[in-house]
Protein backbone atom coordinates (compact mmCIF):
# COMPACT_ATOMS: atom_id res chain seq x y z
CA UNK A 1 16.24 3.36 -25.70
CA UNK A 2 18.09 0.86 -24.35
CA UNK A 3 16.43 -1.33 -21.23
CA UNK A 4 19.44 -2.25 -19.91
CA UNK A 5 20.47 1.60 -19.67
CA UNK A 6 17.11 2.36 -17.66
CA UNK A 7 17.49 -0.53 -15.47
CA UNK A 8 21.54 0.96 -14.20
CA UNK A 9 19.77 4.37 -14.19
CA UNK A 10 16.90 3.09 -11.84
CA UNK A 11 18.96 0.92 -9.69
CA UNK A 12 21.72 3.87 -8.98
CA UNK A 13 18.38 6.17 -8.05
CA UNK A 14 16.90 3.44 -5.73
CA UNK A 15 19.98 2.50 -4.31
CA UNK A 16 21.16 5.81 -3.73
CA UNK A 17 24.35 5.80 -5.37
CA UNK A 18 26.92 3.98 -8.28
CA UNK A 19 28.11 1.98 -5.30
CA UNK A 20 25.26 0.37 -4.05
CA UNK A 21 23.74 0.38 -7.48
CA UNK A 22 26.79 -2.17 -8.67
CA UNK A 23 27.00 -3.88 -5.90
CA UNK A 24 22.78 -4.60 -6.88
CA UNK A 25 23.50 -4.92 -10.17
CA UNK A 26 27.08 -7.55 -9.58
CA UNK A 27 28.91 -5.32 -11.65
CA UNK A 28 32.04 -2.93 -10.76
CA UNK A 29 31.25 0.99 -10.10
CA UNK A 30 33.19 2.16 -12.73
CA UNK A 31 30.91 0.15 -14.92
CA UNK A 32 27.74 1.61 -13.89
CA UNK A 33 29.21 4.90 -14.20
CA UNK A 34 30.72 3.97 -17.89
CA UNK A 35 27.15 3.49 -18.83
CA UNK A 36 25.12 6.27 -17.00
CA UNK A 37 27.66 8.87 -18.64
CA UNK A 38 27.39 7.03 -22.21
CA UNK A 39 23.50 7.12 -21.05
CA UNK A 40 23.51 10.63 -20.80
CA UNK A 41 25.67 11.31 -24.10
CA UNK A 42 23.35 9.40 -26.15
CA UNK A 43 20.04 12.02 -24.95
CA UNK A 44 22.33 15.07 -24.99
CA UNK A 45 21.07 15.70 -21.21
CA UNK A 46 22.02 15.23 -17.71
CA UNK A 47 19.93 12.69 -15.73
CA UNK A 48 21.81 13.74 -12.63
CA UNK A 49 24.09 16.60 -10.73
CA UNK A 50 26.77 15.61 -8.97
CA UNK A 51 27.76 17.29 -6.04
CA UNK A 52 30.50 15.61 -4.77
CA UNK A 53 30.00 12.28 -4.26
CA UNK A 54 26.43 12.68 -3.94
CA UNK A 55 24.08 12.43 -7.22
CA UNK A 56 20.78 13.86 -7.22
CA UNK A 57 18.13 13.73 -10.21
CA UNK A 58 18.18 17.15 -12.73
CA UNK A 59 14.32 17.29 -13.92
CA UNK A 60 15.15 15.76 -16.71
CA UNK A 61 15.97 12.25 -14.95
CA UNK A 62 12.92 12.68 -12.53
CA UNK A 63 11.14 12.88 -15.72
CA UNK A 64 12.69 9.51 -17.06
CA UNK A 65 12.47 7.92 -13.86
CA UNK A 66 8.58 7.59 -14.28
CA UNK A 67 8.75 6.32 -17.73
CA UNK A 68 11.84 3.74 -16.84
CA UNK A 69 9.28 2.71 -14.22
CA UNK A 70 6.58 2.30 -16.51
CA UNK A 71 8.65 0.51 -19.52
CA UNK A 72 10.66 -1.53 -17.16
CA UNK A 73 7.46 -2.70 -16.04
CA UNK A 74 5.74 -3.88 -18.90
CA UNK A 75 8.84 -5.53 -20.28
CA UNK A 76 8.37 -7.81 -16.99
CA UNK A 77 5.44 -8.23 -18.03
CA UNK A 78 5.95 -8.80 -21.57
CA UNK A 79 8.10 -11.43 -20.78
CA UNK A 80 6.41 -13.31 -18.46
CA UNK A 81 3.03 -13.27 -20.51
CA UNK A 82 5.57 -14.82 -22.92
CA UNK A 83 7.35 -17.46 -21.18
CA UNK A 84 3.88 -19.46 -21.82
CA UNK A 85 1.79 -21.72 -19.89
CA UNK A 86 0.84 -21.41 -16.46
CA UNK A 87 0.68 -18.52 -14.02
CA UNK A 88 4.04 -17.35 -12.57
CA UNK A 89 6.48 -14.88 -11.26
CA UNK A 90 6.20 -12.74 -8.73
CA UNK A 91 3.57 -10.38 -7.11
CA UNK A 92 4.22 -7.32 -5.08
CA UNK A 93 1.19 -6.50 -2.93
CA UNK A 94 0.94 -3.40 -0.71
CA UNK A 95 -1.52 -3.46 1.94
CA UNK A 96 -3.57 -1.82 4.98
CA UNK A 97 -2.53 -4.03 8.05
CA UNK A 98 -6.91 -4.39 8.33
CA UNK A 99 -6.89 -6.48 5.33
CA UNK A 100 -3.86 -8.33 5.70
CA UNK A 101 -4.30 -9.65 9.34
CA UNK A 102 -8.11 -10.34 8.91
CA UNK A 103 -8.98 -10.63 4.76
CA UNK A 104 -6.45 -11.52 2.92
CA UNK A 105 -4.89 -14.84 5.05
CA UNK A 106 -7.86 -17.40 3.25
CA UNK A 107 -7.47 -15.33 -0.21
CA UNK A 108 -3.25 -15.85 -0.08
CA UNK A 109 -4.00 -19.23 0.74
CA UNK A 110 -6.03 -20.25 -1.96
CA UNK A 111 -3.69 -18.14 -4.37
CA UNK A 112 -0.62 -20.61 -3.15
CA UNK A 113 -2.57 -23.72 -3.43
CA UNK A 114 -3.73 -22.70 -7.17
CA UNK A 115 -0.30 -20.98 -8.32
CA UNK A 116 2.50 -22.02 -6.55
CA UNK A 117 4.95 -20.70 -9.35
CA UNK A 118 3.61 -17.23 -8.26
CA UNK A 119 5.70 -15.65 -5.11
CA UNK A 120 3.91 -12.84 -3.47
CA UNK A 121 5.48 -10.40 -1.34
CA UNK A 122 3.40 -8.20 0.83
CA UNK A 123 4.11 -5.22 2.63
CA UNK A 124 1.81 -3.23 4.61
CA UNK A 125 1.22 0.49 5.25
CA UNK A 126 -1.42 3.13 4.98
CA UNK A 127 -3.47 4.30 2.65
CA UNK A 128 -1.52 6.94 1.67
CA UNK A 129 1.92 5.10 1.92
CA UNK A 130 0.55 2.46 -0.17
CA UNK A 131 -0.43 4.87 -2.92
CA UNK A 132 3.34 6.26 -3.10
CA UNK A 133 4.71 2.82 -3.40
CA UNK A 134 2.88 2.25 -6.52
CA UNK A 135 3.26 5.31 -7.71
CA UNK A 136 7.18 4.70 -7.24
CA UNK A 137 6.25 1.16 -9.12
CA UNK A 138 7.58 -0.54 -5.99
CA UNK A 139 4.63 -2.63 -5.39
CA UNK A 140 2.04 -3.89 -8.48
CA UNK A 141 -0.94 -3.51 -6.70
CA UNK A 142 -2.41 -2.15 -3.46
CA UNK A 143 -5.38 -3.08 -0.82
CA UNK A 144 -6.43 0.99 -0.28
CA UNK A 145 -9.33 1.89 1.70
CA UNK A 146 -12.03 5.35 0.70
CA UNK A 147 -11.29 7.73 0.68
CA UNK A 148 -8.40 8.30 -1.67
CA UNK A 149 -7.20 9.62 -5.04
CA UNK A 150 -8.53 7.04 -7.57
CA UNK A 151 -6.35 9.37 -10.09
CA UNK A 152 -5.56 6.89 -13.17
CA UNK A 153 -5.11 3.96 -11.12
CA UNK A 154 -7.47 1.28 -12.28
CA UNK A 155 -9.60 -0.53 -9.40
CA UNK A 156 -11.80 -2.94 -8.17
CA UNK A 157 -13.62 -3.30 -5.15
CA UNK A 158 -12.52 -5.76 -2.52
CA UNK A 159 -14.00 -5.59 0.98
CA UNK A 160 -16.50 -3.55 2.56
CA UNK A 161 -15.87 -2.81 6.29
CA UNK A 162 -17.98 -2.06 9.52
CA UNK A 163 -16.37 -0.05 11.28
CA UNK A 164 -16.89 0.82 15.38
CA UNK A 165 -15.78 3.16 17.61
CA UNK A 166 -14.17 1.27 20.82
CA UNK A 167 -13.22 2.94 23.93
CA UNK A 168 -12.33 0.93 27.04
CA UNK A 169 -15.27 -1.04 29.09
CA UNK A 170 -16.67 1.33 31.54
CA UNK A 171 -15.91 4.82 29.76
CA UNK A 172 -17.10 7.63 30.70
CA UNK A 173 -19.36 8.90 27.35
CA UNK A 174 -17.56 12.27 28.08
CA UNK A 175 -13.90 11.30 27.89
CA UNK A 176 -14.57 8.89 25.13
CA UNK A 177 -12.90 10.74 22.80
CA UNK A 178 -10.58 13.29 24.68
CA UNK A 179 -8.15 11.18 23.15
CA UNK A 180 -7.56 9.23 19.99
CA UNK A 181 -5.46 6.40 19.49
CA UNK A 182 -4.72 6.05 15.28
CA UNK A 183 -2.36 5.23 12.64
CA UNK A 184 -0.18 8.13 11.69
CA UNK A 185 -1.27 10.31 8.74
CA UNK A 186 -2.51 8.53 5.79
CA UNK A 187 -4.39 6.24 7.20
CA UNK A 188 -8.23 6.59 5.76
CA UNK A 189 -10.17 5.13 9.08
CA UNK A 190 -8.29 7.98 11.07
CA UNK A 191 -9.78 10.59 8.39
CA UNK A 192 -12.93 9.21 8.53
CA UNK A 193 -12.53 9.40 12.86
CA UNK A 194 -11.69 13.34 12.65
CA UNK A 195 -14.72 13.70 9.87
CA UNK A 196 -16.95 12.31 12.46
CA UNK A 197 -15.71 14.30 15.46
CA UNK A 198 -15.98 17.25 13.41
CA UNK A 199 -19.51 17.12 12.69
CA UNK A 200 -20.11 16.73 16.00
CA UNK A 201 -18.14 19.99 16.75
CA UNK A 202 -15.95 17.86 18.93
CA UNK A 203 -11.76 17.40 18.67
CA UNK A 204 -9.62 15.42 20.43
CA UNK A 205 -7.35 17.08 23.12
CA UNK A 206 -4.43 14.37 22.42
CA UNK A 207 -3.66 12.00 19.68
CA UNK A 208 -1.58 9.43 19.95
CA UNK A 209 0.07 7.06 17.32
CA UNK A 210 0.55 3.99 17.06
CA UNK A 211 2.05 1.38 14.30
CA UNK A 212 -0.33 -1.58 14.77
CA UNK A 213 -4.11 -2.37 15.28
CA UNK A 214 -2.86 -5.07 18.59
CA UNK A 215 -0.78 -1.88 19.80
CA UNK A 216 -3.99 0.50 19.10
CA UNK A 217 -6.78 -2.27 20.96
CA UNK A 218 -4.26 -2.70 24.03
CA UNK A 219 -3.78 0.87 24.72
CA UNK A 220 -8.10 1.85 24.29
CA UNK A 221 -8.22 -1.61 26.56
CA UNK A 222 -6.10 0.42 29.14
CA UNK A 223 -7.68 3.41 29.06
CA UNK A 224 -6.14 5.03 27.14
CA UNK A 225 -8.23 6.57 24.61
CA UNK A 226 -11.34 5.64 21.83
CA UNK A 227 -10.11 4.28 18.28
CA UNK A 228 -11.60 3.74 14.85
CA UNK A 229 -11.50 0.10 13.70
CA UNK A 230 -13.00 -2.42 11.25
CA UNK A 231 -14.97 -5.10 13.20
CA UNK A 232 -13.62 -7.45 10.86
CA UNK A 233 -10.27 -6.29 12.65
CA UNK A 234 -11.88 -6.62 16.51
CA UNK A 235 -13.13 -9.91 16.10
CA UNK A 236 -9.78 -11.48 15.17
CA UNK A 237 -7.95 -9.49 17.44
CA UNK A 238 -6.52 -11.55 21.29
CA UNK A 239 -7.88 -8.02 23.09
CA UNK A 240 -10.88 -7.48 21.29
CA UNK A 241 -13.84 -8.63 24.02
CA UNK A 242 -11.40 -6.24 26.44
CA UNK A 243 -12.85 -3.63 24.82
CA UNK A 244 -16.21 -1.71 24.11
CA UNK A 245 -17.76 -1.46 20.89
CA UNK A 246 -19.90 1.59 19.97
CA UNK A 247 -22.49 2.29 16.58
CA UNK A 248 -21.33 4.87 14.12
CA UNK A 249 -24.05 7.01 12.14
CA UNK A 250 -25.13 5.22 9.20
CA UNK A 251 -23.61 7.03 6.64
CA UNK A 252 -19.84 6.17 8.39
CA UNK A 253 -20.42 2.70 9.82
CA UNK A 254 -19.78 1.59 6.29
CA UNK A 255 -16.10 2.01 4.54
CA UNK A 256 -15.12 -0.07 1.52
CA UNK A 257 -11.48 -1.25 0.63
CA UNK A 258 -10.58 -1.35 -3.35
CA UNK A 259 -7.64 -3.03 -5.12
CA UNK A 260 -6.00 -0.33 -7.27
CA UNK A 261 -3.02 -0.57 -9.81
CA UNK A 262 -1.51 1.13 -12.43
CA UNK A 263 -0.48 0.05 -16.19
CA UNK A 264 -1.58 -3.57 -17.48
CA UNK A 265 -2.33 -5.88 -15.39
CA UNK A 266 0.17 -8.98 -14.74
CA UNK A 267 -1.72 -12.60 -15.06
CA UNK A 268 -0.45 -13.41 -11.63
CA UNK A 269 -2.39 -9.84 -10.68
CA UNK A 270 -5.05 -10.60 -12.47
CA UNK A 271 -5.55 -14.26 -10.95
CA UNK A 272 -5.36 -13.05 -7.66
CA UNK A 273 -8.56 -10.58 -8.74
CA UNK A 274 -10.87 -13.60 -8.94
CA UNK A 275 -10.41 -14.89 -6.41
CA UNK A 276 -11.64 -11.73 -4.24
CA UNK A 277 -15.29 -12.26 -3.15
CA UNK A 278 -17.96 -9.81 -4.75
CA UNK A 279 -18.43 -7.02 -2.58
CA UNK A 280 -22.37 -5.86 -1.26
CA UNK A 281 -24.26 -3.95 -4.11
CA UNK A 282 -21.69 -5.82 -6.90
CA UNK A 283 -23.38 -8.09 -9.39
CA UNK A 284 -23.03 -12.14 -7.53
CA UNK A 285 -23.03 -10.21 -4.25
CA UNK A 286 -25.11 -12.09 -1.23
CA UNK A 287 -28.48 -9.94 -0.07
């Protein structure tokens, strides 16, 4: 199977279409739709049905699609591991906002002082977003936070968080948690919220959603509502001494974040793994 083959087929399903697919690819449409039909000759199978203009996936493509992913993938790899020498390339990191705004800024830096043939391009989401990018092989590795899926991924631990309840100074211990300001679905600190308020055979009246941790601190600074965050998160934030802090129970104060990835792992991945500190209970943690 030729590489070239699953790298047209990929680009016209991320892209959407032949057009935007050549126009990706800096070849003509007729091209790409030369080779996706001599594709499809070649396996004796459709890898898409046309309706129209439109192309959508048969399950036959969906089915290649993961494998293209996969083998497109450790060709990269392949080839970087044997263009010799140093470290280089480039690394696509998903991650929660949490660890990019208050972990990861001294980590990237070191990582661009020691490599600086590596590029790294991060993009941030929840947990559960960041999970479908790999899965979807758009990113090589994601910051995810418990609880999720470990599935096949391979992981490591990264950061362990404290996290607090805030609410807004002067709250009434009542309304503290009428309602909830959170991340939208997916997001593992908002599960871990609802878990609480469910063992304490309380729910939230109103939720309301917001996109950013300096968004979620400025609206529980108003009044708003409470919010789960890490501390980590509050002590870097410009509102965070606006706000109140509160203890969680013992057995949900504590939340730890992992790096997870599937396939081999690329030496630019695999550099950026040492350079995490050693999380409590791991062997060269501190007491």
């Amino acid at each position: 199977m030729d590489l070239d083959d699953l790298h047209i087929f990929r680009s016209v399903v991320r892209e959407g279409g032949v057009t935007r697919a050549a126009e990706r690819l800096n070849r003509v449409p007729s091209n790409v739709t030369t080779r996706i039909k001599q594709f499809e000759e070649r396996l004796g199978i459709a890898l898409f049905r046309r309706e129209g203009r439109s192309l959508t996936l048969t399950e036959a493509g969906r089915t290649l699609l993961g494998h293209a992913d996969k083998l497109l993938h450790l060709a990269d790899l392949a080839e970087r591991e044997l263009r010799g020498g140093g470290v280089r390339g480039t690394l696509r990191l998903g991650s929660l906002e949490s660890a990019a705004g208050a972990r990861l800024p001294p980590i990237l830096s070191a990582f661009h002082a020691r490599y600086p043939d590596v590029t790294i391009e991060l993009q941030t989401g929840t947990t559960r977003a960041m999970l479908r990018q790999l899965e979807r092989h758009e990113v090589e590795a994601a910051f995810v936070s418990e609880p999720f899926e470990r599935g096949a991924l391979s992981s490591v631990p990264a950061f362990d968080e404290e996290l607090v309840l805030i609410t807004a100074l002067g709250a009434a211990e009542s309304a503290r948690t009428r309602t909830v300001v959170a991340f939208p679905h997916g997001c593992s600190y908002r599960q871990r919220l609802f878990a609480w308020l469910a063992e304490e055979g309380r729910s939230p009246e109103r939720i309301l959603e917001m996109s950013s941790y300096h968004a979620i601190v400025a609206c529980v600074a108003a009044g708003t509502g409470a919010a789960l965050v890490p501390a980590e998160v509050l002590d870097h934030a410009v509102l965070g001494r606006t706000v109140a802090r509160h203890t969680l129970p013992a057995h949900l104060r504590r939340n730890r974040t992992h790096l997870v990835w599937p396939d081999a792992a690329s030496p630019p991945l695999r550099a950026l793994m040492a350079l995490l500190p050693p999380a409590e209970g791991e062997p060269g943690a501190g007491a």
